[in-house]
PDB file of N, CA and C in Angstrom:
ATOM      1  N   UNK A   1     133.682  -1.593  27.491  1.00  0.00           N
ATOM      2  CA  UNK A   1     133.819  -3.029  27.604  1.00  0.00           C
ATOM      3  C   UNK A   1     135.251  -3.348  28.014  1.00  0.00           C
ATOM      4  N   UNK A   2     135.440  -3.639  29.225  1.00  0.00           N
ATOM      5  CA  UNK A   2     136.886  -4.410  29.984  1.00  0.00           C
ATOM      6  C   UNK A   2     137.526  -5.548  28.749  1.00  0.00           C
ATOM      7  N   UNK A   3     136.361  -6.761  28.646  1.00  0.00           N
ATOM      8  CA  UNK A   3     136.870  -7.797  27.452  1.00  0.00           C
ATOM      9  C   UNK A   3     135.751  -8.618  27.026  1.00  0.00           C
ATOM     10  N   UNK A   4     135.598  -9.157  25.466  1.00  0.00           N
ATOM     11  CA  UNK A   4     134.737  -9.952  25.194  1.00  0.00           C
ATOM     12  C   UNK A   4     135.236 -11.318  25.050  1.00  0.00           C
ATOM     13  N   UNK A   5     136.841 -11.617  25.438  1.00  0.00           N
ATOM     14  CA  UNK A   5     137.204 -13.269  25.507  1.00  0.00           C
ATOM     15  C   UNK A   5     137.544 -13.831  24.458  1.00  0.00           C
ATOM     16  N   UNK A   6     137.148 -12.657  22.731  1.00  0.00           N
ATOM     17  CA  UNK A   6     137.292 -13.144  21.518  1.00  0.00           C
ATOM     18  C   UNK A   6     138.807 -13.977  21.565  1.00  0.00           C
ATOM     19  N   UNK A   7     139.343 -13.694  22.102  1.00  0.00           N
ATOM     20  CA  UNK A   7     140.934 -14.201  22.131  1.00  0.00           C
ATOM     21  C   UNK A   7     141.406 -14.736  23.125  1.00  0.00           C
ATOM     22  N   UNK A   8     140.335 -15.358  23.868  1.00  0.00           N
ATOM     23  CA  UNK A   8     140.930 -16.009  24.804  1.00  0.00           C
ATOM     24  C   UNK A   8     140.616 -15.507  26.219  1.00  0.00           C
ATOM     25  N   UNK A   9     141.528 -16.148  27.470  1.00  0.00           N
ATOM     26  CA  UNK A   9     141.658 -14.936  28.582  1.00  0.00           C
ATOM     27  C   UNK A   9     143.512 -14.999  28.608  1.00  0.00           C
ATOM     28  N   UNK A  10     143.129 -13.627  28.354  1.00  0.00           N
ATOM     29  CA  UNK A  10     144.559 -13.276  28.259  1.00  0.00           C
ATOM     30  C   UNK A  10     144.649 -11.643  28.804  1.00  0.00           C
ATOM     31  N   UNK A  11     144.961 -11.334  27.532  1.00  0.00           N
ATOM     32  CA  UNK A  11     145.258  -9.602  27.517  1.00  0.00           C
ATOM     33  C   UNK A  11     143.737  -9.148  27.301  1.00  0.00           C
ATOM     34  N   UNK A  12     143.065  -8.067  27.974  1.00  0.00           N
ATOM     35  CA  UNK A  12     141.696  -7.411  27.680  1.00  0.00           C
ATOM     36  C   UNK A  12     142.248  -6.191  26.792  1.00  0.00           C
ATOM     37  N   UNK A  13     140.786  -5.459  26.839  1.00  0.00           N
ATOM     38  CA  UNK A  13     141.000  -4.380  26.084  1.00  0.00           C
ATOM     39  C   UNK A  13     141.884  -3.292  26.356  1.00  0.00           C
ATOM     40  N   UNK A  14     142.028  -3.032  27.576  1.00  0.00           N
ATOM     41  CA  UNK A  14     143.414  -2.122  28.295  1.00  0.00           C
ATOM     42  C   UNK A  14     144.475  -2.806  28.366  1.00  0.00           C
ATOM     43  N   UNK A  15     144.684  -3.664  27.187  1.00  0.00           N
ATOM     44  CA  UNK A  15     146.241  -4.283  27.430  1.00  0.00           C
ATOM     45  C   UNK A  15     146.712  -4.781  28.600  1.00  0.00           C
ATOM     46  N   UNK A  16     145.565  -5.355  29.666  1.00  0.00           N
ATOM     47  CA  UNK A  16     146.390  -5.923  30.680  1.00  0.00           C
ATOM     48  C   UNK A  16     146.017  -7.390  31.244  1.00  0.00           C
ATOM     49  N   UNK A  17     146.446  -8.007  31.995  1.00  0.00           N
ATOM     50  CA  UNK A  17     146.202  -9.590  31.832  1.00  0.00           C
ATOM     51  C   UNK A  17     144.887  -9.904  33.437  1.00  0.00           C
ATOM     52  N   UNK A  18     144.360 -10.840  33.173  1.00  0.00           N
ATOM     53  CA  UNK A  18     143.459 -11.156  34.187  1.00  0.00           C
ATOM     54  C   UNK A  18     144.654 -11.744  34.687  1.00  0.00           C
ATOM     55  N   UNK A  19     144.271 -11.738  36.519  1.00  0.00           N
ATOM     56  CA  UNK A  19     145.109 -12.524  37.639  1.00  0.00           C
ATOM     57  C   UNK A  19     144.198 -13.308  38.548  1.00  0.00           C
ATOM     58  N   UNK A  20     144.897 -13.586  39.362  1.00  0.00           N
ATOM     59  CA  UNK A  20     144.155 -14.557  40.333  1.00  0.00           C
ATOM     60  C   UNK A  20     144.769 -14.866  41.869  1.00  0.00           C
ATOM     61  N   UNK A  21     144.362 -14.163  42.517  1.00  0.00           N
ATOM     62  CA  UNK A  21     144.956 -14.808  43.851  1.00  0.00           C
ATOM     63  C   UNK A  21     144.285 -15.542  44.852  1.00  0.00           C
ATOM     64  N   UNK A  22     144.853 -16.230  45.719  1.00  0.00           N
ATOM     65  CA  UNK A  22     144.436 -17.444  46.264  1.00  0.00           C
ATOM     66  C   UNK A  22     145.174 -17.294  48.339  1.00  0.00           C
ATOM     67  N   UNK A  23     144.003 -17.412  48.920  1.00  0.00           N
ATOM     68  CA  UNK A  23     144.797 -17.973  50.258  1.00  0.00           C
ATOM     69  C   UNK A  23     145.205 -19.612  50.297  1.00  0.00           C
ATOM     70  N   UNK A  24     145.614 -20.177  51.022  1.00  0.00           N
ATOM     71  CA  UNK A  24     146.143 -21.330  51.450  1.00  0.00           C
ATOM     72  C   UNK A  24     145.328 -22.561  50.870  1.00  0.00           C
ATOM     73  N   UNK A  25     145.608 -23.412  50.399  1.00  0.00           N
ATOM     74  CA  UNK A  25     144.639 -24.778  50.039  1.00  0.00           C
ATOM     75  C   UNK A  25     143.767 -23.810  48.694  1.00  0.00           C
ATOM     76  N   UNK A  26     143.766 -22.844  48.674  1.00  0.00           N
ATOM     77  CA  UNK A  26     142.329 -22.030  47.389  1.00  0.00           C
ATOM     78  C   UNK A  26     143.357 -22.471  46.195  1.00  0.00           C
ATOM     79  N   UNK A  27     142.507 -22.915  45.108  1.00  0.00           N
ATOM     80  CA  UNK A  27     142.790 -22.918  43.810  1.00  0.00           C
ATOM     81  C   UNK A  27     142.044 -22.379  42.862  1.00  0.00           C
ATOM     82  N   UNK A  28     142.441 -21.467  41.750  1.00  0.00           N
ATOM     83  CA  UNK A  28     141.456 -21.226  40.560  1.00  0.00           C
ATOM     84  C   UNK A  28     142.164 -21.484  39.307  1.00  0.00           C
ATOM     85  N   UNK A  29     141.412 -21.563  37.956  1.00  0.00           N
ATOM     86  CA  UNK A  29     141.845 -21.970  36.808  1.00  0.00           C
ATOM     87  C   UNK A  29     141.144 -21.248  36.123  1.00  0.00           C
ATOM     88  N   UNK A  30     141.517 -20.198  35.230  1.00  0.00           N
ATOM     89  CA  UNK A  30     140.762 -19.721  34.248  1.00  0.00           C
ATOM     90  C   UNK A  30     141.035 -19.706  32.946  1.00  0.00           C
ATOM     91  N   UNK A  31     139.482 -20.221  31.934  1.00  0.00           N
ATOM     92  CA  UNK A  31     139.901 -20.471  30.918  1.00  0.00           C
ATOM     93  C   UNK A  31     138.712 -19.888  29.665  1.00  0.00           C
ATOM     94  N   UNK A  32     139.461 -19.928  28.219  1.00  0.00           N
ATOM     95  CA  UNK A  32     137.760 -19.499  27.338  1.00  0.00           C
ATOM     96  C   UNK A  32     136.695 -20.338  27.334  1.00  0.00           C
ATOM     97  N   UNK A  33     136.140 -19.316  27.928  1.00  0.00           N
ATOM     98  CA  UNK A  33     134.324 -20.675  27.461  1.00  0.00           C
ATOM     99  C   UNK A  33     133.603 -20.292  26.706  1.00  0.00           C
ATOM    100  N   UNK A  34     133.508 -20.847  25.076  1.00  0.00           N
ATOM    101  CA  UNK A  34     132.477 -20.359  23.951  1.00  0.00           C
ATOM    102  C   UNK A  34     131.227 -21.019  24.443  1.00  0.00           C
ATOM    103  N   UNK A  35     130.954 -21.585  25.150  1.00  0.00           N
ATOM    104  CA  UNK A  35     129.232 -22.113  25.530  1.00  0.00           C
ATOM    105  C   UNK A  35     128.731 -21.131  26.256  1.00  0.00           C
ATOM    106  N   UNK A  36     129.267 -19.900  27.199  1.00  0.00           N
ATOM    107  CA  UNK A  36     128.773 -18.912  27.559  1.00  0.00           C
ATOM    108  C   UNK A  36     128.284 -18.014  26.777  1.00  0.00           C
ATOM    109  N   UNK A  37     128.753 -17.782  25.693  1.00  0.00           N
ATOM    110  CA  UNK A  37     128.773 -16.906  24.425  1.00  0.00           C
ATOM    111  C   UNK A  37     127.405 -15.828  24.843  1.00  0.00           C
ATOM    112  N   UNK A  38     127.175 -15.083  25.066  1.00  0.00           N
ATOM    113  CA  UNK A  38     125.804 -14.531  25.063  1.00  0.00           C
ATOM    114  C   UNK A  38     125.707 -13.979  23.559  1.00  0.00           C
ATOM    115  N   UNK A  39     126.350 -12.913  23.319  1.00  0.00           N
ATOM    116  CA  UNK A  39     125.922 -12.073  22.301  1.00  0.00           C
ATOM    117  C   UNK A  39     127.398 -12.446  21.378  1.00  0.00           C
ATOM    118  N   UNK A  40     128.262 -11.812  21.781  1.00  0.00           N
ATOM    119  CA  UNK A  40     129.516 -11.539  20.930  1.00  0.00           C
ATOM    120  C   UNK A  40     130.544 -11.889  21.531  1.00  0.00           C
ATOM    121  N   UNK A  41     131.458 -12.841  21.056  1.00  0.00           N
ATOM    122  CA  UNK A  41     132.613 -13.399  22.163  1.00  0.00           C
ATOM    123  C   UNK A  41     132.346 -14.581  22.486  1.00  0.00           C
ATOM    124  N   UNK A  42     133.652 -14.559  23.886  1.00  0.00           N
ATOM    125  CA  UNK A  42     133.024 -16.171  24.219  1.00  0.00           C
ATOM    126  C   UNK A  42     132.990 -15.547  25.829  1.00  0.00           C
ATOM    127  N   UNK A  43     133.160 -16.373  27.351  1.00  0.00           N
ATOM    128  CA  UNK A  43     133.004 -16.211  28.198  1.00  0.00           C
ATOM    129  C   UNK A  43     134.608 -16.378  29.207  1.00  0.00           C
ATOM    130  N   UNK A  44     134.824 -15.774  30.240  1.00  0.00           N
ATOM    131  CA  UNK A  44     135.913 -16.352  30.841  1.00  0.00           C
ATOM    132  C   UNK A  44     134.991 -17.576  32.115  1.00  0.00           C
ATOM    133  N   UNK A  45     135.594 -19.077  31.582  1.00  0.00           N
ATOM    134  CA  UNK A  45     135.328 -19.504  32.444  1.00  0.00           C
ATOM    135  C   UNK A  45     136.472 -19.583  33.982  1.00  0.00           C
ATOM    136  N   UNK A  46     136.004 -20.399  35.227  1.00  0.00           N
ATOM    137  CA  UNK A  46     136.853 -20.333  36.496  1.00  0.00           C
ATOM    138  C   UNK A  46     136.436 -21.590  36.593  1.00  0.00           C
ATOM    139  N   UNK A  47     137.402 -22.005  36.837  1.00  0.00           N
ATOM    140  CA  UNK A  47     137.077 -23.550  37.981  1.00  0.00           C
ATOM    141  C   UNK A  47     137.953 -23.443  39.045  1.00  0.00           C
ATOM    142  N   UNK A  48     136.974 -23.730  39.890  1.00  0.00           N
ATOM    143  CA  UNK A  48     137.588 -23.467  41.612  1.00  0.00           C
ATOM    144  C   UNK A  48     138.027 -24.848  42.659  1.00  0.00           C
ATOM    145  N   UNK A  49     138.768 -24.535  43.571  1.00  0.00           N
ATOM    146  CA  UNK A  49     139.055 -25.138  44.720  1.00  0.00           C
ATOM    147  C   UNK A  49     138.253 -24.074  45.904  1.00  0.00           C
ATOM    148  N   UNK A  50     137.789 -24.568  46.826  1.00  0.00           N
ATOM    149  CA  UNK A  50     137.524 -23.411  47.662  1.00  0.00           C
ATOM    150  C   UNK A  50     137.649 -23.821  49.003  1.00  0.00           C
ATOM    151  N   UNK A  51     138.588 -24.474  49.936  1.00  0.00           N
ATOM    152  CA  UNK A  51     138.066 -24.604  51.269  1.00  0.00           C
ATOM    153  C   UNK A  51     137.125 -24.125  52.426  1.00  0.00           C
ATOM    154  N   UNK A  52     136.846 -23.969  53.179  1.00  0.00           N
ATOM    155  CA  UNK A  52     135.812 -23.463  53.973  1.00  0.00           C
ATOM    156  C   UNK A  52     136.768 -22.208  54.745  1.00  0.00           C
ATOM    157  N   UNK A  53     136.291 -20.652  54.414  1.00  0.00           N
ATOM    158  CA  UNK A  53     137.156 -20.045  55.453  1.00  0.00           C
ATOM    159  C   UNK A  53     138.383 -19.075  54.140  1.00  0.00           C
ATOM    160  N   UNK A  54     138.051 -20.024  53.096  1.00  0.00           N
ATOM    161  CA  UNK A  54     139.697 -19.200  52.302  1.00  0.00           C
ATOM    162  C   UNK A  54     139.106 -18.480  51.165  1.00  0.00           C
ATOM    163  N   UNK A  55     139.829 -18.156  50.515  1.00  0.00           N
ATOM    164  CA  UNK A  55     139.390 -16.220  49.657  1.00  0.00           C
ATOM    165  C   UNK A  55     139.741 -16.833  48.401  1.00  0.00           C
ATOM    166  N   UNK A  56     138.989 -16.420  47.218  1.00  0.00           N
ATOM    167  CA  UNK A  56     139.667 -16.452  46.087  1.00  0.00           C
ATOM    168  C   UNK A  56     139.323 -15.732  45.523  1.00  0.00           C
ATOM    169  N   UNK A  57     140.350 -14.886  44.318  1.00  0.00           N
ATOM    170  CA  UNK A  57     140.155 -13.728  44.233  1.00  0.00           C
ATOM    171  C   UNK A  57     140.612 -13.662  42.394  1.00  0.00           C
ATOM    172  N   UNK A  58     139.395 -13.341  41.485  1.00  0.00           N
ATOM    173  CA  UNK A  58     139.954 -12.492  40.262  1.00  0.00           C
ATOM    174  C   UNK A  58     139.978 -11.397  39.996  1.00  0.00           C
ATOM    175  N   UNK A  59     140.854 -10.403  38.978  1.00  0.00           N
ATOM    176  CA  UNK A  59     140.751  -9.266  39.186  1.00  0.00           C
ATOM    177  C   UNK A  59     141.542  -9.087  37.885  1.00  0.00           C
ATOM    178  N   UNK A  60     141.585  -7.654  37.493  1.00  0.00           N
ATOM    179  CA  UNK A  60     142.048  -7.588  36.360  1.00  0.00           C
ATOM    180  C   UNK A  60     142.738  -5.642  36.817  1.00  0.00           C
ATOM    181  N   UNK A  61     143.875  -5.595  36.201  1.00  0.00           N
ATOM    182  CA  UNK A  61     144.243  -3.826  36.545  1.00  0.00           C
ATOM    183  C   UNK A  61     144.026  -3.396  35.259  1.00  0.00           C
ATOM    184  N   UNK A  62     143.106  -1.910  35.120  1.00  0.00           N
ATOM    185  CA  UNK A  62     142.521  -0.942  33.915  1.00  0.00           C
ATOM    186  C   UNK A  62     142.921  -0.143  33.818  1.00  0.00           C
ATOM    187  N   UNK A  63     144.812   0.292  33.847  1.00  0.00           N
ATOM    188  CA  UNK A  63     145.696   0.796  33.520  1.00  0.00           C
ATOM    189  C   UNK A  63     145.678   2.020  33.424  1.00  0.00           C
ATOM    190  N   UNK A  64     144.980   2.398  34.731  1.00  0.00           N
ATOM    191  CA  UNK A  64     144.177   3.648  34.801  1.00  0.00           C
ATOM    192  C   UNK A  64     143.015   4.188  33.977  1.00  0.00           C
ATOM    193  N   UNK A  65     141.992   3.557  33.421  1.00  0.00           N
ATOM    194  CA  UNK A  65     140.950   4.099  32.883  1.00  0.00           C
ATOM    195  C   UNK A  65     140.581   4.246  33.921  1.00  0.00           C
ATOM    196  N   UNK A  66     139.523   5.197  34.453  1.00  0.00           N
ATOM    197  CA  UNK A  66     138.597   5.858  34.848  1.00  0.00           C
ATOM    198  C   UNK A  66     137.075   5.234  34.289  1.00  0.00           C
ATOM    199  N   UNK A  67     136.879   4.113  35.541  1.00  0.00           N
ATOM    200  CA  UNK A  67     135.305   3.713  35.419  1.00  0.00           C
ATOM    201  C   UNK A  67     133.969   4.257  36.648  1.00  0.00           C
ATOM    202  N   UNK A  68     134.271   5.837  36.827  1.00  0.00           N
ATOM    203  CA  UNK A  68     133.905   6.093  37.388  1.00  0.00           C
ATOM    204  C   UNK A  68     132.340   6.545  37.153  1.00  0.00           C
ATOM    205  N   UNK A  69     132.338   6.468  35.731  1.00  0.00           N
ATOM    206  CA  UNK A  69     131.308   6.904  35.104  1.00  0.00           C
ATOM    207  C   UNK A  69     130.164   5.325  35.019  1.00  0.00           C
ATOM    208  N   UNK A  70     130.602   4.722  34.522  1.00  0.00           N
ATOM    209  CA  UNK A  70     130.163   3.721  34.203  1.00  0.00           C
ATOM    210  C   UNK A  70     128.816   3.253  34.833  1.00  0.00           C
ATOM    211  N   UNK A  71     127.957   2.942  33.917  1.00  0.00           N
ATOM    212  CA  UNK A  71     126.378   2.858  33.880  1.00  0.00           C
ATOM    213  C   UNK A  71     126.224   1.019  35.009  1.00  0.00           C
ATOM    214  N   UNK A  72     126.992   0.557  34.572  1.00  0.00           N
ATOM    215  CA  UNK A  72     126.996  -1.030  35.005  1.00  0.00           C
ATOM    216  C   UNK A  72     128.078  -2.061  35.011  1.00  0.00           C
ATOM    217  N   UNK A  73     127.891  -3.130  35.401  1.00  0.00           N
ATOM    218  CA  UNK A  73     129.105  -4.015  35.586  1.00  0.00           C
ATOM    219  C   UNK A  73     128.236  -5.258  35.593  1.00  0.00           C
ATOM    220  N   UNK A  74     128.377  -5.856  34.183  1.00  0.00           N
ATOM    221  CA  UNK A  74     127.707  -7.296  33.846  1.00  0.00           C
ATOM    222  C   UNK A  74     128.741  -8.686  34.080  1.00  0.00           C
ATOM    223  N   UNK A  75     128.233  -9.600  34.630  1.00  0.00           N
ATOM    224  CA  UNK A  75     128.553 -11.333  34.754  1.00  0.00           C
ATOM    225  C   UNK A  75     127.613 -11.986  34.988  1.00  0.00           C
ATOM    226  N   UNK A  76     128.044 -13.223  34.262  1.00  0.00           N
ATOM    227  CA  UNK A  76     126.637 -14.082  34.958  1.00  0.00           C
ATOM    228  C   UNK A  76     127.472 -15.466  35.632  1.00  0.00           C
ATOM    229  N   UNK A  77     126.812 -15.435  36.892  1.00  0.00           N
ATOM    230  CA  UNK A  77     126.764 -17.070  37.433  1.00  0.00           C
ATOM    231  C   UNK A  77     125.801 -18.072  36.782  1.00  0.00           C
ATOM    232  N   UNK A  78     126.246 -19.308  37.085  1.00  0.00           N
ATOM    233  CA  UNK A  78     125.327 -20.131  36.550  1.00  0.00           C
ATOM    234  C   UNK A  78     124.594 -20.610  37.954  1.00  0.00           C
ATOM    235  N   UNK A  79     122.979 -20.259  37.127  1.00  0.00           N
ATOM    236  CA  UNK A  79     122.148 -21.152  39.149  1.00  0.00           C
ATOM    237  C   UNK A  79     122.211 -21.981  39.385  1.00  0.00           C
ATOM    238  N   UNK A  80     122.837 -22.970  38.840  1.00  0.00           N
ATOM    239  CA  UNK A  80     123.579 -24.591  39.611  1.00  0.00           C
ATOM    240  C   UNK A  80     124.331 -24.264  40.418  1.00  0.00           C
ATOM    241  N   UNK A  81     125.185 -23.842  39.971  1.00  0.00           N
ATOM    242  CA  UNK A  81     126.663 -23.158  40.576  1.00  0.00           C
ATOM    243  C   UNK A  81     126.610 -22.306  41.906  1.00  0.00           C
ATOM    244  N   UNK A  82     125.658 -21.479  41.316  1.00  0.00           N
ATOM    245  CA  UNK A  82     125.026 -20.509  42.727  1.00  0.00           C
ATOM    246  C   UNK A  82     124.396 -21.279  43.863  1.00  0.00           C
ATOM    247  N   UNK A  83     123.773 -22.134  43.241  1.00  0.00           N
ATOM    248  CA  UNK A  83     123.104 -22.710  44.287  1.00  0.00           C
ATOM    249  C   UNK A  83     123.541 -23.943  45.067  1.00  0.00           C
ATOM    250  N   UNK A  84     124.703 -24.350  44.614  1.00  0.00           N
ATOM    251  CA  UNK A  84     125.152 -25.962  44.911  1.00  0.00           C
ATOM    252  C   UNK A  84     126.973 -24.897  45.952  1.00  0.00           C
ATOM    253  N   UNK A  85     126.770 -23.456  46.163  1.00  0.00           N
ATOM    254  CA  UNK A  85     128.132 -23.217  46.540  1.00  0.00           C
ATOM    255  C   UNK A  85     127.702 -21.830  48.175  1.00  0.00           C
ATOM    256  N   UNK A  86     128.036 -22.906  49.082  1.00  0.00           N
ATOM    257  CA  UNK A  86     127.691 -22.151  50.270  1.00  0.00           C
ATOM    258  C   UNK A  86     128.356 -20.817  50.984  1.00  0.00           C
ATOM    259  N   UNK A  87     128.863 -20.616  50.221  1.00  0.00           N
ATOM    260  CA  UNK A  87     130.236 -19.088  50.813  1.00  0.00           C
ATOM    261  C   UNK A  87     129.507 -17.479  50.358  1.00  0.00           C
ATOM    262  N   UNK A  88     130.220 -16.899  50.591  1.00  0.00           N
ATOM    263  CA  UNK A  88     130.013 -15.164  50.009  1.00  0.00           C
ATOM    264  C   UNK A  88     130.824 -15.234  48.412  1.00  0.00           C
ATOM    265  N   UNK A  89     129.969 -14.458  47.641  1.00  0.00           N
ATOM    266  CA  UNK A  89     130.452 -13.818  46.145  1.00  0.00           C
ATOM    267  C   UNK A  89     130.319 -12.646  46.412  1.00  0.00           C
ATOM    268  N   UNK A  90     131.264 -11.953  46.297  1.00  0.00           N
ATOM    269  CA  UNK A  90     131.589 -10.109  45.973  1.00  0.00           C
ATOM    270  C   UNK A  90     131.765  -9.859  44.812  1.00  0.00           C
ATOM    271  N   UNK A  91     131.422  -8.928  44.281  1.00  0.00           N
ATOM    272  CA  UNK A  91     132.239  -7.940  42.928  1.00  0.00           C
ATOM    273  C   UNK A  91     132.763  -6.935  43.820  1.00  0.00           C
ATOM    274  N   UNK A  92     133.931  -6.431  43.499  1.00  0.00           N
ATOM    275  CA  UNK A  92     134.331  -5.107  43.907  1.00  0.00           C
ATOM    276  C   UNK A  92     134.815  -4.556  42.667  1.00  0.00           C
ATOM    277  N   UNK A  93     135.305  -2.773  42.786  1.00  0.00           N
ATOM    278  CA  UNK A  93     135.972  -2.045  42.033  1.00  0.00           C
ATOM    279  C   UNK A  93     137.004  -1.255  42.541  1.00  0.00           C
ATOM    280  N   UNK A  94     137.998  -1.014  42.698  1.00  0.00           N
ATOM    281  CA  UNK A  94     139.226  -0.174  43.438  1.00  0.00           C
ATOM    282  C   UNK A  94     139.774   0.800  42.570  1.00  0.00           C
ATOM    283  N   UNK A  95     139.632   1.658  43.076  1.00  0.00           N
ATOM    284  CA  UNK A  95     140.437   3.151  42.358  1.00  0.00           C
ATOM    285  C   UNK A  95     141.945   3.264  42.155  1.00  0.00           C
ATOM    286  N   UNK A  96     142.753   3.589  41.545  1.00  0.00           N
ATOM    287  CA  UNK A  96     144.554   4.261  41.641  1.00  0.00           C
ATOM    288  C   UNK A  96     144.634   4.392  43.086  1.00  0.00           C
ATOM    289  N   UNK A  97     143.756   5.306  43.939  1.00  0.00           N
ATOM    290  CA  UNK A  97     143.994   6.035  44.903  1.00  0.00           C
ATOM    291  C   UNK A  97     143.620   4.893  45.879  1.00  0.00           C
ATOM    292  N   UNK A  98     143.126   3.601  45.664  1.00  0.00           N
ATOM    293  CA  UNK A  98     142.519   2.835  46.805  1.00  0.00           C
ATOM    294  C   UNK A  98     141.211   2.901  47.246  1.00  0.00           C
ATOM    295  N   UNK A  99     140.445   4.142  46.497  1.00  0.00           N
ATOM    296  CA  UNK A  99     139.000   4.348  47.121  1.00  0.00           C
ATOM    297  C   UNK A  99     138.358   2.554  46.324  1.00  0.00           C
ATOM    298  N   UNK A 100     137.511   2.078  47.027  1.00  0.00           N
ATOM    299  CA  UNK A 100     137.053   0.647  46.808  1.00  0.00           C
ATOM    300  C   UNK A 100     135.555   0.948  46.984  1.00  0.00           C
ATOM    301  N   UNK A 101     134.688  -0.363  45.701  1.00  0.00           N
ATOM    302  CA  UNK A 101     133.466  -0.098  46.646  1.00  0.00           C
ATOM    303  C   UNK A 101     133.057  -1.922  46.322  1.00  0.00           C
ATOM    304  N   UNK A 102     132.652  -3.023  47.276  1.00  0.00           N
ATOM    305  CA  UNK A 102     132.450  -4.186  47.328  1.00  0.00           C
ATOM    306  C   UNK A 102     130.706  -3.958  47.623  1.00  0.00           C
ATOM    307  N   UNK A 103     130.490  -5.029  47.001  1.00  0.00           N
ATOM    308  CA  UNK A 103     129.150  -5.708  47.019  1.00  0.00           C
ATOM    309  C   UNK A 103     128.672  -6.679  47.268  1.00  0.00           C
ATOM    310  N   UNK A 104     128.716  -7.799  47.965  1.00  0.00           N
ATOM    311  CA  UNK A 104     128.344  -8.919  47.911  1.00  0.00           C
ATOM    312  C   UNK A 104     126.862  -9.096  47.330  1.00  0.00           C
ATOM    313  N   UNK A 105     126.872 -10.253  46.175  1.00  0.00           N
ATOM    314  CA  UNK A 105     126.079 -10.494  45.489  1.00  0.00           C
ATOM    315  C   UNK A 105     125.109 -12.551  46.148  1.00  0.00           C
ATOM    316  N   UNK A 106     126.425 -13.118  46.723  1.00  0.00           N
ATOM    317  CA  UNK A 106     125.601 -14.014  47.452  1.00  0.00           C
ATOM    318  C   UNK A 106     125.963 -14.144  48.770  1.00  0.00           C
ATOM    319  N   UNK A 107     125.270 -14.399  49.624  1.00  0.00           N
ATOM    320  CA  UNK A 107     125.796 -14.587  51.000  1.00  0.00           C
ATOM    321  C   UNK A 107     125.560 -16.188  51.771  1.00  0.00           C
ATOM    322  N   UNK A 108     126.551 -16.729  52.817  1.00  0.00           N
ATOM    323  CA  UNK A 108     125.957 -17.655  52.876  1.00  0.00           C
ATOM    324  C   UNK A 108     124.909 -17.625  54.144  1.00  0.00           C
TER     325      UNK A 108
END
């Protein structure tokens, strides 16, 4: 488990902080959301700016753990959200070494 949010979004379980980068006009805000709560924790919420054309980007560095093993990689969108937002959603994962592997999960 990367983080369950019990504390906020801050520091995760590898001691390191969520970030956020942005091209030109892009804005994001991230904050705790206990109404996500599924099981244990609360949720990291985002509220976005997004122009047409510009990138926004969260990400978090795992201070070298090794998730190479790893069975899965859980989030949930909300289907309002999904559905009321016309752009591409990716997850990616990036290695130390740069090896990357992206997915796009919506397309427009």
């Amino acid at each position: 488990m990367i983080d369950d949010f019990n504390a906020g979004v801050g520091k995760n379980k590898f001691g390191s902080e969520w970030k956020t980068s942005e091209t030109s006009g892009a804005k994001l805000k991230l904050f705790h959301d206990r109404e996500d709560a599924v099981r244990h924790g609360g949720s990291m919420g985002i509220e976005y700016t997004l122009p047409a054309r510009q990138i926004a980007r969260v990400f978090v560095p795992l201070n070298g753990v090794d998730v190479s093993q790893a069975g899965f990689l859980v989030f949930l969108v909300r289907r309002s959200v999904l559905e009321s937002f016309d752009g591409k959603i990716a997850v990616g994962l990036r290695d130390m070494s740069g090896k990357d592997m992206t997915v796009e999960i919506r397309t427009s």
